[in-house]
C-alpha atoms as a PDB file:
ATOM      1  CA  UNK A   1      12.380  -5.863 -12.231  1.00  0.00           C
ATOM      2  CA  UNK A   2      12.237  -7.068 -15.897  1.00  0.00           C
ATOM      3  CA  UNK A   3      15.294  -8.730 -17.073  1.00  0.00           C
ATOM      4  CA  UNK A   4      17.399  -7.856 -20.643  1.00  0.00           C
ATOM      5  CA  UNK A   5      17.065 -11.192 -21.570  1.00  0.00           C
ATOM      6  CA  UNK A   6      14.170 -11.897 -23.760  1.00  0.00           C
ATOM      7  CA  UNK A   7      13.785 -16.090 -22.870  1.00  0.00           C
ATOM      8  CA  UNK A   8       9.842 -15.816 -21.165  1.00  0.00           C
ATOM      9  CA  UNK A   9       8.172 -13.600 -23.559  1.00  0.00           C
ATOM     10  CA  UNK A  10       5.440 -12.106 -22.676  1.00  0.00           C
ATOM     11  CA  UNK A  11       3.294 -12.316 -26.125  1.00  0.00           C
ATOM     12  CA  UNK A  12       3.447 -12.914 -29.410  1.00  0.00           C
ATOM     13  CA  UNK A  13       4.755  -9.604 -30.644  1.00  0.00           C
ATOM     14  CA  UNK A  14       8.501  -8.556 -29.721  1.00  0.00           C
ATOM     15  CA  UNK A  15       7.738  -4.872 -30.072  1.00  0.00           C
ATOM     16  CA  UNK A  16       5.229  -5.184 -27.634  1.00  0.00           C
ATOM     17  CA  UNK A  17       7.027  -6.711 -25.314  1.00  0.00           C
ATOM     18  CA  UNK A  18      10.271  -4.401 -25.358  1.00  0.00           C
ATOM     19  CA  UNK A  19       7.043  -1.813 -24.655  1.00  0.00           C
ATOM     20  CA  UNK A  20       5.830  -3.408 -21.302  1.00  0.00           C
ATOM     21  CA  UNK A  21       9.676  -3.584 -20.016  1.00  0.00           C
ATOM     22  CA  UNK A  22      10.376  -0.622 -20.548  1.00  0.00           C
ATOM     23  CA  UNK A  23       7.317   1.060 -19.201  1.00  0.00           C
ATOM     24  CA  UNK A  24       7.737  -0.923 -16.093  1.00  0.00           C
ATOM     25  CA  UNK A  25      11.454   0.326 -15.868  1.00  0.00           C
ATOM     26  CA  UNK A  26       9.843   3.642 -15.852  1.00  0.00           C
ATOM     27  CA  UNK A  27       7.505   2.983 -13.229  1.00  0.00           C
ATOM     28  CA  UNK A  28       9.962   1.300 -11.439  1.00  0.00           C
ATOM     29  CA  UNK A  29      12.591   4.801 -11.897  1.00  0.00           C
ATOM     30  CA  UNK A  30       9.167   7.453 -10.934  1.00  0.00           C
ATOM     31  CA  UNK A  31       8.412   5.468  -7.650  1.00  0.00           C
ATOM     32  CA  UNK A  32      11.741   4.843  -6.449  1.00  0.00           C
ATOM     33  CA  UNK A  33      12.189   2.257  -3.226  1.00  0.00           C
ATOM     34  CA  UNK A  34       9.885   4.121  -1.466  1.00  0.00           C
ATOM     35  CA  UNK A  35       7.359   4.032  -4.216  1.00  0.00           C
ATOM     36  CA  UNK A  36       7.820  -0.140  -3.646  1.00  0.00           C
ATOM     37  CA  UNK A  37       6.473  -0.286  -0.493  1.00  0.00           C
ATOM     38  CA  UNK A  38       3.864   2.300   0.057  1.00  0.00           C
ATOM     39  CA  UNK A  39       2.788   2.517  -4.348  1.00  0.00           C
ATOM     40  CA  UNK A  40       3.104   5.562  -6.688  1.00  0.00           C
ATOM     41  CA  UNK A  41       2.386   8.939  -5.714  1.00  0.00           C
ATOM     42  CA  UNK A  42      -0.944   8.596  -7.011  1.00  0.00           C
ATOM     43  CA  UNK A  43      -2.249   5.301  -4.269  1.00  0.00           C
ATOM     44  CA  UNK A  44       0.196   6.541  -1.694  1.00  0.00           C
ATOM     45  CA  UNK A  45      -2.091   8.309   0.436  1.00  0.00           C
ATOM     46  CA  UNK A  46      -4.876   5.151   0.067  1.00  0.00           C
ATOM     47  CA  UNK A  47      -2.062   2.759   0.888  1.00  0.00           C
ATOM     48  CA  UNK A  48      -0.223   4.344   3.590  1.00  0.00           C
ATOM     49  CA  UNK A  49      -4.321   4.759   5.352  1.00  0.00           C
ATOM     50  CA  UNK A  50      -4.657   1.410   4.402  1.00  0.00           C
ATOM     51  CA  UNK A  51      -1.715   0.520   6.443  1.00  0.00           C
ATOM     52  CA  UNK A  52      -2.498   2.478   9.323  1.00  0.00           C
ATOM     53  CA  UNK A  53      -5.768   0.925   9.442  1.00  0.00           C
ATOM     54  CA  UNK A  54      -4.021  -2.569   9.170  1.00  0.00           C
ATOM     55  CA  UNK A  55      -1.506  -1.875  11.859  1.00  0.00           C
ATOM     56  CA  UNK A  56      -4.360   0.061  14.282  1.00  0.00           C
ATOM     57  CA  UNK A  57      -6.479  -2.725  14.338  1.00  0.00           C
ATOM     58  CA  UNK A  58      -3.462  -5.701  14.395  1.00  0.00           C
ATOM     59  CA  UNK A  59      -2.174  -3.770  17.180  1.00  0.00           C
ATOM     60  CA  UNK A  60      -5.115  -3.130  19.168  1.00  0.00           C
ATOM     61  CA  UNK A  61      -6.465  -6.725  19.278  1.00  0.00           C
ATOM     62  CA  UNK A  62      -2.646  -7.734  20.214  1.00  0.00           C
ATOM     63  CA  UNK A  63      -2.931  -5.108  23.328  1.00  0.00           C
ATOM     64  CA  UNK A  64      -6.589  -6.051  24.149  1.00  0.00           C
ATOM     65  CA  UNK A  65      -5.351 -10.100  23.863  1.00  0.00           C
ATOM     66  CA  UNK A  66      -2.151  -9.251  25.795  1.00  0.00           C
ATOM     67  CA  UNK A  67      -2.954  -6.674  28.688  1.00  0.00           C
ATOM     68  CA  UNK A  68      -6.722  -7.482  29.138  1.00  0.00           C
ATOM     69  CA  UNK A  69      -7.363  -4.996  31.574  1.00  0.00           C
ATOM     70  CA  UNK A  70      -5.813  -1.710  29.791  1.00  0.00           C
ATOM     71  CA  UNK A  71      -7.874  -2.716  26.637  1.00  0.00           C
ATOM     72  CA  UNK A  72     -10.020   0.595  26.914  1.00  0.00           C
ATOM     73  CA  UNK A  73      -7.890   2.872  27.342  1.00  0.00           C
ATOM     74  CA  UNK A  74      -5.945   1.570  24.749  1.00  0.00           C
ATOM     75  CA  UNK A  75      -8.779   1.631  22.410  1.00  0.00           C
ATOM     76  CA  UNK A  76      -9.853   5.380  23.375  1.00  0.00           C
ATOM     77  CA  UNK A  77      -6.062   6.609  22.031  1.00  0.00           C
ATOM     78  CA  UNK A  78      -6.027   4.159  18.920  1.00  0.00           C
ATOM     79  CA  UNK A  79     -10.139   4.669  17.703  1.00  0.00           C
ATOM     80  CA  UNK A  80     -10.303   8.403  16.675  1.00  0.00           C
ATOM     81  CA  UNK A  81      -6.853   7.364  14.437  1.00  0.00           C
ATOM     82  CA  UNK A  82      -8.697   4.365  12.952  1.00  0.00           C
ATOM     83  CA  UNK A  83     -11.680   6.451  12.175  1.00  0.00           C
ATOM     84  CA  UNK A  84     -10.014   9.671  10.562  1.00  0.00           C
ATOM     85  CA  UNK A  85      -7.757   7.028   8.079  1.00  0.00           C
ATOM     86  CA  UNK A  86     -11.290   5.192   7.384  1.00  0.00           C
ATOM     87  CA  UNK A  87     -12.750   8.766   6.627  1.00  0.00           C
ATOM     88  CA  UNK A  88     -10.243   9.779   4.509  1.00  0.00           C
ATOM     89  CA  UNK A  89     -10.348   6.549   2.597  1.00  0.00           C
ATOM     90  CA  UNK A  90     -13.988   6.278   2.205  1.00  0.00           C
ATOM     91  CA  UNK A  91     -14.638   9.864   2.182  1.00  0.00           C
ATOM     92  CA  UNK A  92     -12.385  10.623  -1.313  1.00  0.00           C
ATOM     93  CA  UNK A  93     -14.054  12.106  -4.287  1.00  0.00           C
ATOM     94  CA  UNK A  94     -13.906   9.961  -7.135  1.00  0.00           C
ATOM     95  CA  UNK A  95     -11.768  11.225 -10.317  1.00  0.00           C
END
């Protein structure tokens, strides 16, 4: 979070600079702690899929790696979860 203090500007022009503050105060103020972690409202749903993605696939090599011979099933529960985040992803109508 942007300081008061002025020492690194930014650019060349002050007024500019008290600009880019203070709209990232106000982004930081819409997306709250929340907002942090998973984006604004608009790229929460693409980052929270992205994340389920992520964690589907980290967590299904770690259970085919660590209990080699429950790696189907394992994959048959996490697959159709993977797929329907990758569809929704993918499958968005651009603005």
């Amino acid at each position: 979070m942007p300081d008061e203090k002025t020492e690194g500007r930014i650019g060349t022009d002050p007024a500019a600079d008290r600009k880019l503050i203070l709209q990232a105060k106000k982004m930081d103020l819409e997306a709250g702690w929340i907002g942090r972690v998973i984006g604004s409202p608009k790229n929460a749903p693409n980052n929270l899929a992205f994340l389920s993605i992520l964690l589907g696939f980290a967590s299904g090599v770690g259970l085919s790696l660590t209990y080699p011979s429950q790696w189907l099933e394992f994959w048959k529960l996490i697959l159709p979860i993977l797929t329907l985040a990758l569809g929704y992803v993918f499958g968005q109508k651009g603005s």
